[in-house]
C-alpha atoms as a PDB file:
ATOM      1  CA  UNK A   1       0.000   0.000   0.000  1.00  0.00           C
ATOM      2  CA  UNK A   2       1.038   3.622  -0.743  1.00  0.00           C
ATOM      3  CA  UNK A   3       1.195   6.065   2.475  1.00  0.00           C
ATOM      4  CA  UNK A   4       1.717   9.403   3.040  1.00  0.00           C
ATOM      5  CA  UNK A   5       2.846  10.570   6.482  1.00  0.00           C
ATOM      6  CA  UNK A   6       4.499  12.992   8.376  1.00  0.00           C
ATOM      7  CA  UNK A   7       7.136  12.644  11.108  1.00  0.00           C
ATOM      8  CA  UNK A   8       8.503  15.093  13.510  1.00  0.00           C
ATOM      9  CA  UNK A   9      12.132  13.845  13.341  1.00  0.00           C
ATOM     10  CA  UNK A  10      13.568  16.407  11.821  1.00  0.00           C
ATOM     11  CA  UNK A  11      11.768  18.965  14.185  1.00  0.00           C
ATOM     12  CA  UNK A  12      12.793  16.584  17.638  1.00  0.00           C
ATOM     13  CA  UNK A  13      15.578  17.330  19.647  1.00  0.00           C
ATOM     14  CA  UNK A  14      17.869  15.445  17.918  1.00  0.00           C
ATOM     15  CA  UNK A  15      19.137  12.709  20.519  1.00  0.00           C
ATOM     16  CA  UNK A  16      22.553  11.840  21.954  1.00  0.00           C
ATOM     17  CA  UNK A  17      24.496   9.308  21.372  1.00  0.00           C
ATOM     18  CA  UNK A  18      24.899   7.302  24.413  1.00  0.00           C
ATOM     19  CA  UNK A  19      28.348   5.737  25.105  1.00  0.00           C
ATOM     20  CA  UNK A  20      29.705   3.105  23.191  1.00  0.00           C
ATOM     21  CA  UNK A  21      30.894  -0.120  23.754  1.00  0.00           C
ATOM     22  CA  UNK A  22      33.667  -1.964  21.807  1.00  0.00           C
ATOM     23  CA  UNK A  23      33.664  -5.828  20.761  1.00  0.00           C
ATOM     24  CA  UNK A  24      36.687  -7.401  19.190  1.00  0.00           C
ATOM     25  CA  UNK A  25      36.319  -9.918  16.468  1.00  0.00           C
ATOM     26  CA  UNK A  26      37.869 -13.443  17.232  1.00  0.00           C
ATOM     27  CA  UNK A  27      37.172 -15.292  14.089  1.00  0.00           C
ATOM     28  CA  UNK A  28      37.982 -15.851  10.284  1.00  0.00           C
ATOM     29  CA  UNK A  29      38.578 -12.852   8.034  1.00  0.00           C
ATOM     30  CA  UNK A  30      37.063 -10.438  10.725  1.00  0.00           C
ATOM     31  CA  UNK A  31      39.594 -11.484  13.436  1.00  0.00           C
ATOM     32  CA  UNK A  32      40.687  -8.708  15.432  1.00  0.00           C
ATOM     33  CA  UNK A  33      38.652  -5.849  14.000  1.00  0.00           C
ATOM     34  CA  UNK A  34      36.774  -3.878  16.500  1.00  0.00           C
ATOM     35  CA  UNK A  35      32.925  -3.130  16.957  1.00  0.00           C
ATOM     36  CA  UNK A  36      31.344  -0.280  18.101  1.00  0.00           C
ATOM     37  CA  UNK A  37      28.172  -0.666  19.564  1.00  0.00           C
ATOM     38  CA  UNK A  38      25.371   0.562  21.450  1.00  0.00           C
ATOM     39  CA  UNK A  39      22.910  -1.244  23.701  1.00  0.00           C
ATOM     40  CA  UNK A  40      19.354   0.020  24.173  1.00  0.00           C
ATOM     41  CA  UNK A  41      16.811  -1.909  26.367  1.00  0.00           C
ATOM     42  CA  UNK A  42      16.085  -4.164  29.020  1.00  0.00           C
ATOM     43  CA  UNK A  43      14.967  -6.656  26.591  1.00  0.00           C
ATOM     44  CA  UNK A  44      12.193  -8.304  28.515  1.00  0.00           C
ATOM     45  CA  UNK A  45      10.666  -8.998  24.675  1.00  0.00           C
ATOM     46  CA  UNK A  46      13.009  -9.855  21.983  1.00  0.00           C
ATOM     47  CA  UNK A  47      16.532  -8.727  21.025  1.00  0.00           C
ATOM     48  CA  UNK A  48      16.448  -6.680  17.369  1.00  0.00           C
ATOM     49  CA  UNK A  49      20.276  -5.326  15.844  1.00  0.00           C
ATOM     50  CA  UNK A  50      20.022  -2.596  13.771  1.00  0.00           C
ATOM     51  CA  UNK A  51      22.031  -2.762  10.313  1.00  0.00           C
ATOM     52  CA  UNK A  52      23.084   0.391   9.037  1.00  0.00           C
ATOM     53  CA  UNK A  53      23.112   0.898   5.128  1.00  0.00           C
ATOM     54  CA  UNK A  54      26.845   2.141   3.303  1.00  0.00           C
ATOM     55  CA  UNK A  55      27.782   5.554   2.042  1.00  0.00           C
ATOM     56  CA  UNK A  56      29.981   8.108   2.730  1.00  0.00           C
ATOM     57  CA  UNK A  57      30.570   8.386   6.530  1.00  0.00           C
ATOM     58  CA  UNK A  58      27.264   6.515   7.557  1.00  0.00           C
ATOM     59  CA  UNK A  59      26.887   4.617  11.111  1.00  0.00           C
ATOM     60  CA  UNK A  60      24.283   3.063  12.539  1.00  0.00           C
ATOM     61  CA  UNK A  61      23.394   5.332  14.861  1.00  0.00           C
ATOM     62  CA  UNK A  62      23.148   8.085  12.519  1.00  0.00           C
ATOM     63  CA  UNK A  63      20.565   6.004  10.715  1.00  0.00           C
ATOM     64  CA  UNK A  64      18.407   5.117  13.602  1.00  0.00           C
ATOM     65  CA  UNK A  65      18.519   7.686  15.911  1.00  0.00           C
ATOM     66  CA  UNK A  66      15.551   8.266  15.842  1.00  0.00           C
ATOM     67  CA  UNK A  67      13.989   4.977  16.219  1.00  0.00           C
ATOM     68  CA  UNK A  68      16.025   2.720  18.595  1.00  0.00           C
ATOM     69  CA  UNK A  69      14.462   4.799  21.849  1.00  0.00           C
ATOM     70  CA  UNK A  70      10.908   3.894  20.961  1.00  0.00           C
ATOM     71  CA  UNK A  71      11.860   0.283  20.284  1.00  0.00           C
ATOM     72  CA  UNK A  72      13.481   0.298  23.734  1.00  0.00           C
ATOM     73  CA  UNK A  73      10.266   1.625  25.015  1.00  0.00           C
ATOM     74  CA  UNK A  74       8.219  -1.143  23.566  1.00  0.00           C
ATOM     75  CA  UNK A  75      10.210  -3.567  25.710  1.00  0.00           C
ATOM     76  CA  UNK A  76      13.171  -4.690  23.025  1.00  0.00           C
ATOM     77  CA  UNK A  77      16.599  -4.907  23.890  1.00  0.00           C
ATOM     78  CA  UNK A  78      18.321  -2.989  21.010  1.00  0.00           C
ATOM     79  CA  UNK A  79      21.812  -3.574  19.517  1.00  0.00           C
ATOM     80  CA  UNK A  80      23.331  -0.935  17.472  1.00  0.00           C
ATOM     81  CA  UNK A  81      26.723  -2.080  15.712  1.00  0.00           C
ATOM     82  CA  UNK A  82      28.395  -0.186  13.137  1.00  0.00           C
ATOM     83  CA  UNK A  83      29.615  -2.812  10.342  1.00  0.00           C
ATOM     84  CA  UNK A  84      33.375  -3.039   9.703  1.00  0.00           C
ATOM     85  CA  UNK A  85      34.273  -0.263   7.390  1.00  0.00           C
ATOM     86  CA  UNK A  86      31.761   2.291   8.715  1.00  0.00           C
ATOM     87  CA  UNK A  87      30.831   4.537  12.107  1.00  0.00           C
ATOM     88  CA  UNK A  88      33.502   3.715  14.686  1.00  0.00           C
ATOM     89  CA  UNK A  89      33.903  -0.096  14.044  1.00  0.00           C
ATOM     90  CA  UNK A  90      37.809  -0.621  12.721  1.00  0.00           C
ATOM     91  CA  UNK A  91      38.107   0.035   8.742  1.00  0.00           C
ATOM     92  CA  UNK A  92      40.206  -2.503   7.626  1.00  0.00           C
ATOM     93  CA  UNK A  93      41.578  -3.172   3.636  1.00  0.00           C
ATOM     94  CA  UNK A  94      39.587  -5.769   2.587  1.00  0.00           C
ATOM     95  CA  UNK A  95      37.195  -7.564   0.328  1.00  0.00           C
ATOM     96  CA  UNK A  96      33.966  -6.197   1.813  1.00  0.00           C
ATOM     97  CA  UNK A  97      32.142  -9.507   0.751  1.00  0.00           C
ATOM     98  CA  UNK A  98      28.574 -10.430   1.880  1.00  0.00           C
ATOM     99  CA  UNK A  99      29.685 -13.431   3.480  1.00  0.00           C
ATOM    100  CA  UNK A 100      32.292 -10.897   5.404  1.00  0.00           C
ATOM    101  CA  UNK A 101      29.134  -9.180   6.823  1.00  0.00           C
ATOM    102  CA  UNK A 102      27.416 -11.889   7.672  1.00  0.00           C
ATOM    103  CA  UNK A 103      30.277 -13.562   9.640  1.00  0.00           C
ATOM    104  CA  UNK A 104      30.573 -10.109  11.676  1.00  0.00           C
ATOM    105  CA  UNK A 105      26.882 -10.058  12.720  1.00  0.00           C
ATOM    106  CA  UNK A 106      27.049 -13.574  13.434  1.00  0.00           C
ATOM    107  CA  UNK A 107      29.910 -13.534  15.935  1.00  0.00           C
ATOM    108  CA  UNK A 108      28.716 -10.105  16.693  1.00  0.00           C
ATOM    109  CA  UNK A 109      25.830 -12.229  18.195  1.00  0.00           C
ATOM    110  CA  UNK A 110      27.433 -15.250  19.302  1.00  0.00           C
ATOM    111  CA  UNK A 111      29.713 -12.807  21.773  1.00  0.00           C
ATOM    112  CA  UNK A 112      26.832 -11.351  23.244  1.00  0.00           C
ATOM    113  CA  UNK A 113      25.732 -15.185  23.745  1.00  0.00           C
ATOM    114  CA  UNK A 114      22.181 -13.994  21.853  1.00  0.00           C
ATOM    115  CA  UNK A 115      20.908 -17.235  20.125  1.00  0.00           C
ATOM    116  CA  UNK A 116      17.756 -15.517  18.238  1.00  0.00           C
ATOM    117  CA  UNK A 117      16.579 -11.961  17.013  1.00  0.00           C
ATOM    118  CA  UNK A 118      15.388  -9.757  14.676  1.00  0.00           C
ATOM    119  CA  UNK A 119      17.094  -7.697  11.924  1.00  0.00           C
ATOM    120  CA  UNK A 120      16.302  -4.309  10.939  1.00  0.00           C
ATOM    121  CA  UNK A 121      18.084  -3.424   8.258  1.00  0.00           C
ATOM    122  CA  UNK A 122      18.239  -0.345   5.699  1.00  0.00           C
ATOM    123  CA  UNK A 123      19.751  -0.649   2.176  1.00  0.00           C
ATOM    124  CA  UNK A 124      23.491  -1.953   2.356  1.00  0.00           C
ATOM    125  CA  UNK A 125      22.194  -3.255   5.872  1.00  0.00           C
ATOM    126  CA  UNK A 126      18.995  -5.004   4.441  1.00  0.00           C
ATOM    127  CA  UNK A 127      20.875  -7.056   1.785  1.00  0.00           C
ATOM    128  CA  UNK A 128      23.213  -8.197   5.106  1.00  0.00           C
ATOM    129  CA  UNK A 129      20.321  -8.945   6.690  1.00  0.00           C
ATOM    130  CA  UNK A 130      18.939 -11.205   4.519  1.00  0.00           C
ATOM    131  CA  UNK A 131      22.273 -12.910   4.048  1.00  0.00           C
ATOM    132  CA  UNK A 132      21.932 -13.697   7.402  1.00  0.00           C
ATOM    133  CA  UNK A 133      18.850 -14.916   7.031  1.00  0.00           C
ATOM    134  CA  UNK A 134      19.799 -17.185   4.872  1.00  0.00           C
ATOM    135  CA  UNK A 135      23.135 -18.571   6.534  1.00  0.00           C
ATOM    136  CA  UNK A 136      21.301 -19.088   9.684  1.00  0.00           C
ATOM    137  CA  UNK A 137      17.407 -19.069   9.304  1.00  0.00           C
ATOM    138  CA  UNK A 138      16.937 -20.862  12.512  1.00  0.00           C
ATOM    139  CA  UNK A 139      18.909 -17.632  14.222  1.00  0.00           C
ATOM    140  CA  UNK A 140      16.526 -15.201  12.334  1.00  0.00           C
ATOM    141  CA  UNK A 141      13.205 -14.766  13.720  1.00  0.00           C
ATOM    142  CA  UNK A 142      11.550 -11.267  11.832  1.00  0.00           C
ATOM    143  CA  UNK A 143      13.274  -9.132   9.197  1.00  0.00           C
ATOM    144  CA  UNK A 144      12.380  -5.444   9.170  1.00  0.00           C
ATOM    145  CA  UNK A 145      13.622  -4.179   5.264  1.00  0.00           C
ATOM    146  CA  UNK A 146      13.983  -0.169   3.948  1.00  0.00           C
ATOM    147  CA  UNK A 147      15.038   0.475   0.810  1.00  0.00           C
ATOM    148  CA  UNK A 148      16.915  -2.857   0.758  1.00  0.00           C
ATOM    149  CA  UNK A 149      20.044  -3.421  -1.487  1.00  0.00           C
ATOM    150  CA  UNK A 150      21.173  -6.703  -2.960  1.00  0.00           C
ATOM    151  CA  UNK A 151      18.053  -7.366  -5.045  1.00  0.00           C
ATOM    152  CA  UNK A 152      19.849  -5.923  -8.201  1.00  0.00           C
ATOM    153  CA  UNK A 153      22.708  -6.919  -9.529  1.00  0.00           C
ATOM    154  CA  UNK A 154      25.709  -4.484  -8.376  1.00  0.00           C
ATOM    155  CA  UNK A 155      26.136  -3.076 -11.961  1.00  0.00           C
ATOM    156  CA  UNK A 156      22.235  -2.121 -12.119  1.00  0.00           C
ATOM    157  CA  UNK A 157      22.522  -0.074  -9.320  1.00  0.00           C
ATOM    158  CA  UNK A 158      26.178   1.953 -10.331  1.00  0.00           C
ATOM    159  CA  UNK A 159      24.500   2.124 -13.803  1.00  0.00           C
ATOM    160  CA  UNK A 160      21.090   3.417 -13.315  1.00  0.00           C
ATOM    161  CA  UNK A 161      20.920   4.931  -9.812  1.00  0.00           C
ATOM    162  CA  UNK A 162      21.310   8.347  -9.903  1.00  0.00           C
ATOM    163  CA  UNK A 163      22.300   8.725  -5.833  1.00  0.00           C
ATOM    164  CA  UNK A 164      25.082   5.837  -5.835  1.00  0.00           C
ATOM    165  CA  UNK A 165      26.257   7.113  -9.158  1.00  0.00           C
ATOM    166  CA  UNK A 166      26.892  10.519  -6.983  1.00  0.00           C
ATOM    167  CA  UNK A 167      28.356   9.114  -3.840  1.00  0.00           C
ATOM    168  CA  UNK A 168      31.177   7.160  -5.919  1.00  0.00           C
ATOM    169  CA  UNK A 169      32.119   9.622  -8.297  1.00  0.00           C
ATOM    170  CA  UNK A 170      34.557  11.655  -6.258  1.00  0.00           C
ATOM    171  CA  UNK A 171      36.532   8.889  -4.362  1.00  0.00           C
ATOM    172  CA  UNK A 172      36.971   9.261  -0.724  1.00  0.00           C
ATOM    173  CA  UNK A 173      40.413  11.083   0.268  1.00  0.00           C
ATOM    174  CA  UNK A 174      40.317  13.488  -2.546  1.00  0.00           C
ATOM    175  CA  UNK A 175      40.182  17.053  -1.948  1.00  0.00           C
ATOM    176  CA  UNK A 176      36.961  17.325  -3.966  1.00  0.00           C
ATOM    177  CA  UNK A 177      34.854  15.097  -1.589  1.00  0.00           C
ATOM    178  CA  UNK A 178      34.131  18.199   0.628  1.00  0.00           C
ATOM    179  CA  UNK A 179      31.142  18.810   3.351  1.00  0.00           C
ATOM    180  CA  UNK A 180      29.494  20.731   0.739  1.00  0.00           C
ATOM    181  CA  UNK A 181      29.511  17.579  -1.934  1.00  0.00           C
ATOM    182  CA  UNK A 182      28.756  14.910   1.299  1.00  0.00           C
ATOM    183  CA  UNK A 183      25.647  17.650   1.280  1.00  0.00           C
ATOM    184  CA  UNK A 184      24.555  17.272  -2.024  1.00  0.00           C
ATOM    185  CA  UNK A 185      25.362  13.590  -1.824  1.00  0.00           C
ATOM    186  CA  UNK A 186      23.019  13.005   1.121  1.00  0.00           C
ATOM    187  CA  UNK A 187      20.753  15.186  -0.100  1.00  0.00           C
ATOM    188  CA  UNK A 188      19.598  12.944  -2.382  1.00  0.00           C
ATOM    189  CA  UNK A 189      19.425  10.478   0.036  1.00  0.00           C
ATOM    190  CA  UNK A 190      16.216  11.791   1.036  1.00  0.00           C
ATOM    191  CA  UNK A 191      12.953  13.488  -0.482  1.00  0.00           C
ATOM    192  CA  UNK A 192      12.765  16.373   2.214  1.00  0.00           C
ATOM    193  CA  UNK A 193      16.073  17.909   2.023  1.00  0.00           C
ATOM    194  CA  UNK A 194      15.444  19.264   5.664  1.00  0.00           C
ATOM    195  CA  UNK A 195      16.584  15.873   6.878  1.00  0.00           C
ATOM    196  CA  UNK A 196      19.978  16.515   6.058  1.00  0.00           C
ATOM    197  CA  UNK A 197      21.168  19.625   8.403  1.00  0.00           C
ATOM    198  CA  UNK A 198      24.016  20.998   9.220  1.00  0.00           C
ATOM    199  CA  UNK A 199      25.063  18.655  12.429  1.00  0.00           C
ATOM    200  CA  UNK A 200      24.184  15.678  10.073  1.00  0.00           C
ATOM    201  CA  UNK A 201      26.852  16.932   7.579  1.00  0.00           C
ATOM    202  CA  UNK A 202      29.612  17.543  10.749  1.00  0.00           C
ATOM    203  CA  UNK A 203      28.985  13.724  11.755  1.00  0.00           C
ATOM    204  CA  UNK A 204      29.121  12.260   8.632  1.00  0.00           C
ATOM    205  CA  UNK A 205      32.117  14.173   7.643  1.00  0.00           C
ATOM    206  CA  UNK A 206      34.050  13.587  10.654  1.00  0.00           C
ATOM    207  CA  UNK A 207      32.988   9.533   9.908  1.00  0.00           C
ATOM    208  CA  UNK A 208      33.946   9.957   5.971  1.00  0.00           C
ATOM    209  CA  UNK A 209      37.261  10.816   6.939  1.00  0.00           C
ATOM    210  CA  UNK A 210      38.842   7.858   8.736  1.00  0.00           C
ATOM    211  CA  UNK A 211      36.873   5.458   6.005  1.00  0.00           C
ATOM    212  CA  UNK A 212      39.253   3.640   3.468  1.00  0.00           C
ATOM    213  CA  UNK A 213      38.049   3.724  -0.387  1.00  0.00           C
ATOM    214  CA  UNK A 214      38.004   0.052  -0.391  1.00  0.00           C
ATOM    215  CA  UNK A 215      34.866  -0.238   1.779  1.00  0.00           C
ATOM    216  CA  UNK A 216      32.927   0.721  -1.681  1.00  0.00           C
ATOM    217  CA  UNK A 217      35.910  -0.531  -4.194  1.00  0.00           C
ATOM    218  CA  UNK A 218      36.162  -3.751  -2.832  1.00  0.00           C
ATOM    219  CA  UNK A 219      32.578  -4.102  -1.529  1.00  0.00           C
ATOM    220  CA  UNK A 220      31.082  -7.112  -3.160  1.00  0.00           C
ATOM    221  CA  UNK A 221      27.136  -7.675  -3.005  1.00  0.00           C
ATOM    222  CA  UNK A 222      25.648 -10.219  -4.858  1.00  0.00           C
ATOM    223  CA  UNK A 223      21.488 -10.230  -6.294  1.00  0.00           C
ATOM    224  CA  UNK A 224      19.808 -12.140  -4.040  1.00  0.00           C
ATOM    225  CA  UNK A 225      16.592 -11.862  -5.512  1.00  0.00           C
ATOM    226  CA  UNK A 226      16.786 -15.723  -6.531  1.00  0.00           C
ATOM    227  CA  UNK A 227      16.887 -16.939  -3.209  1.00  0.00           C
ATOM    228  CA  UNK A 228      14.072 -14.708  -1.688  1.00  0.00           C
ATOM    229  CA  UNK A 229      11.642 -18.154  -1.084  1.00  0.00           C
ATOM    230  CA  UNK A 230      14.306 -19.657   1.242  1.00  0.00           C
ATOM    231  CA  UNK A 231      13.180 -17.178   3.939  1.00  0.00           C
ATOM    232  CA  UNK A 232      12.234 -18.382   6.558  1.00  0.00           C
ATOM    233  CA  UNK A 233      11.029 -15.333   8.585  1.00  0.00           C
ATOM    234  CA  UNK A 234       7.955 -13.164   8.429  1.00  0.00           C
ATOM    235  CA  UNK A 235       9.339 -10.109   6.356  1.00  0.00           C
ATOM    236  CA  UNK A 236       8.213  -6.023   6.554  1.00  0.00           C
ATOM    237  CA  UNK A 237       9.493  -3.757   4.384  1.00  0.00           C
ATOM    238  CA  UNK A 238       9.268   0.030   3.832  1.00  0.00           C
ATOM    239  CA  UNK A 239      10.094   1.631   0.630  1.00  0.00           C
ATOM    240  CA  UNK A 240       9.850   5.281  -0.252  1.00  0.00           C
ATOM    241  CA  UNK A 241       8.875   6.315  -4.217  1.00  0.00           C
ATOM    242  CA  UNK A 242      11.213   8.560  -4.072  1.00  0.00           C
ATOM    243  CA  UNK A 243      14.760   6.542  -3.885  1.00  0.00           C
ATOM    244  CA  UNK A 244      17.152   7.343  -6.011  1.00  0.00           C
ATOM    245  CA  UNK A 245      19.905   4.627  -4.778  1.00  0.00           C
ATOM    246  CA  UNK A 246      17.809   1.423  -4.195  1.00  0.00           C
ATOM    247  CA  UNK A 247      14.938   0.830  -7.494  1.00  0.00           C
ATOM    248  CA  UNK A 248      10.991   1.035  -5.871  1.00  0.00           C
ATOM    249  CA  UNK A 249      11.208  -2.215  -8.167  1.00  0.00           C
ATOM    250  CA  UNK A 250      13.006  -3.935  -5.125  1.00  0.00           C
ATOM    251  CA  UNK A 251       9.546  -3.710  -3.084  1.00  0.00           C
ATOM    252  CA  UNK A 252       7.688  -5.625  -5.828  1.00  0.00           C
ATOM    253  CA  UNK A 253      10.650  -8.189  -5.816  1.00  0.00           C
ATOM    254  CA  UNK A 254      10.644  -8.368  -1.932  1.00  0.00           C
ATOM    255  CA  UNK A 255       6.753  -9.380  -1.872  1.00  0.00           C
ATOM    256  CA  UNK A 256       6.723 -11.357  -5.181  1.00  0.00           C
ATOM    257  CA  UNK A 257       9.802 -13.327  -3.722  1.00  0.00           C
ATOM    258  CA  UNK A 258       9.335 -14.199  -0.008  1.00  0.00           C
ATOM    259  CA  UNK A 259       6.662 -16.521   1.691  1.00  0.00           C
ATOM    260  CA  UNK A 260       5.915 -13.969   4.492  1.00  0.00           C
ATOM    261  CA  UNK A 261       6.234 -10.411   3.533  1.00  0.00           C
ATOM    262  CA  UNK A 262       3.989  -7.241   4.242  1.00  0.00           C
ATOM    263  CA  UNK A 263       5.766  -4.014   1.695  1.00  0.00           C
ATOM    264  CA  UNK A 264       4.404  -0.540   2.683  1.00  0.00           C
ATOM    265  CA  UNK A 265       5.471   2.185   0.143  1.00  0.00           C
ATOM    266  CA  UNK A 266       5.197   5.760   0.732  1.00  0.00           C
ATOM    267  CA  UNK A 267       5.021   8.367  -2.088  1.00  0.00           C
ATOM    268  CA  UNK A 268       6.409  11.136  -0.188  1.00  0.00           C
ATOM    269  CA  UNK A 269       9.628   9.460   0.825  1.00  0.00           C
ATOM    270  CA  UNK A 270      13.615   8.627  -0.314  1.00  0.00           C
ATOM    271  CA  UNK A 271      15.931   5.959   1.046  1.00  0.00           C
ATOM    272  CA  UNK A 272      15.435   7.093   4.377  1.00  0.00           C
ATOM    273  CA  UNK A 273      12.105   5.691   5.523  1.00  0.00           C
ATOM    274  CA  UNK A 274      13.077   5.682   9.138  1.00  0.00           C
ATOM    275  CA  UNK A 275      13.874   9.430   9.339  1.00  0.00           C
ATOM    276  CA  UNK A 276      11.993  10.927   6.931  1.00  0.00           C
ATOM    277  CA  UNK A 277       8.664   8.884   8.570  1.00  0.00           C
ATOM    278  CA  UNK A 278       9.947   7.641  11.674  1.00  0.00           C
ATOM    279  CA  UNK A 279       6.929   8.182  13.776  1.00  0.00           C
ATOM    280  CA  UNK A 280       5.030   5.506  11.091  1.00  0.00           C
ATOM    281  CA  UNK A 281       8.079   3.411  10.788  1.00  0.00           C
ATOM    282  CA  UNK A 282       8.526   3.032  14.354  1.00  0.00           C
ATOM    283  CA  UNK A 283       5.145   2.192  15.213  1.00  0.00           C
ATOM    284  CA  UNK A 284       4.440  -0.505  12.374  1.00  0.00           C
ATOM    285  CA  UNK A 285       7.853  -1.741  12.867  1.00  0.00           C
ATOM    286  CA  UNK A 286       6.970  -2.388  16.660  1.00  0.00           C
ATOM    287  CA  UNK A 287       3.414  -4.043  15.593  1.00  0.00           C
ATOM    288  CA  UNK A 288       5.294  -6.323  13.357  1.00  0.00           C
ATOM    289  CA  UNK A 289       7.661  -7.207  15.596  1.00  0.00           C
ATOM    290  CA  UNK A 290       5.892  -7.822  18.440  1.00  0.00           C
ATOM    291  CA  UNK A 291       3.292  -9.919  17.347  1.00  0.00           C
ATOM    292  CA  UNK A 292       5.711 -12.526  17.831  1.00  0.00           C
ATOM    293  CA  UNK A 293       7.567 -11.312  20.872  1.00  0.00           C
END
């Protein structure tokens, strides 16, 4: 279905990041690289980790700011890791593989001895998510999707989306990547450019500057679209008409593809879902998931 809402994110005080925790990788590939974390939540219901999507100085808890309180709220303990390559987590050289990312969340897991949860995952994030899923579908229990990548093959989405085309064609480290291009870079990012203020820019640069150019030259994501039956899980996605790095075509795909999957669509919306509607998001987000919690 197509909604139109509103959400007072932009408008909120925007919230503080709480302090961090750090997890070191003991396995495979990842071993030794360092996670940055944050914990939200008693977790009397369900644990849910958060999975940021890519881009030029993203973390997770610049994408869900302003949702992991409310999910906290409902009685969920939250976990919200920056991926290898991104936030604060270590950026090492390396093939940034899907089976890389879903090693990290795996252990990332297994270390804090957390047998079963829920993924929420947005774009870079989503496609981990349901690589996850479908590594370890007894692990997995609900998948919350926005603007999810890997249902393309990589070249569609260099080729024909106008937003990645922008954030990889000044590489990172050069003098022209600049706060004012991250602006117009994020900027597309979203339908309402008043998401994307002036502290948002200050973060993400700060970020953007410690990342390695390998996290998108050596980032390998392959089209999962094939394998969408083998889900397992119940499946909600959230797509906005408006995305100009991840095709509205991927909603159709989601729904047409897994057993158990609800898509909402909203014309007045980007890649950003979760900040751009995040009063909506939040709420059907914490229907879906706890219905089962």
């Amino acid at each position: 279905m197509t909604l139109s809402a509103s959400t007072n994110a932009a408008n909120a005080t925007i919230p503080v990041k709480p302090a961090s925790q750090i997890l070191t990788l003991e396995r495979g590939v990842a071993k030794g690289i360092k996670i940055d974390y944050t914990r939200f939540g008693a977790g009397n219901k369900k644990t849910v980790i958060f999975l940021q999507g890519s881009g030029p100085g993203a973390s997770a808890w610049l994408n869900f700011r302003y949702n992991v309180q409310a999910f906290a709220d409902a009685g969920f303990q939250v976990l919200l890791p920056d991926l290898p390559g991104f936030g604060d987590s270590d950026k090492p050289e390396l093939d940034y593989t899907l089976d890389f990312f879903v090693d990290v969340v795996t252990e990332f897991a297994d270390q804090l001895d957390i047998e079963q949860f829920s993924l929420v995952g947005n774009s870079l994030g989503g496609a981990v998510s349901l690589g996850v899923a479908l590594a370890h579908p007894a692990r997995v229990t609900r998948l919350v999707l926005m603007g999810c990548g890997g249902l393309e093959d990589q070249i569609t989405y260099f080729q024909k989306m106008e937003g990645i085309q922008a954030m990889t064609k000044v590489p990172l480290g050069s003098p022209e990547f600049t706060p004012a291009y991250l602006k117009q870079v994020l900027q597309l990012i979203v339908d309402d450019k008043k998401h994307v203020t002036d502290e948002l820019i200050t973060e993400r640069f700060r970020i953007l500057q410690t990342q390695t150019p390998a996290v998108f030259k050596r980032m390998v994501i392959p089209n999962l679209s094939a394998r969408l039956p083998e889900i397992q899980c119940p499946v909600l996605g959230f797509w906005g008409a408006k995305d100009r790095f991840c095709p509205l075509s991927g909603a159709e795909t989601l729904v047409t593809g897994c057993k158990q999957a609800e898509m909402i669509t909203l014309s007045n919306a980007g890649h950003w879902v979760m900040i751009e509607h995040a009063d909506l998001f939040n709420r059907r987000s914490i229907e879906f998931l706890g219905s089962e919690a």
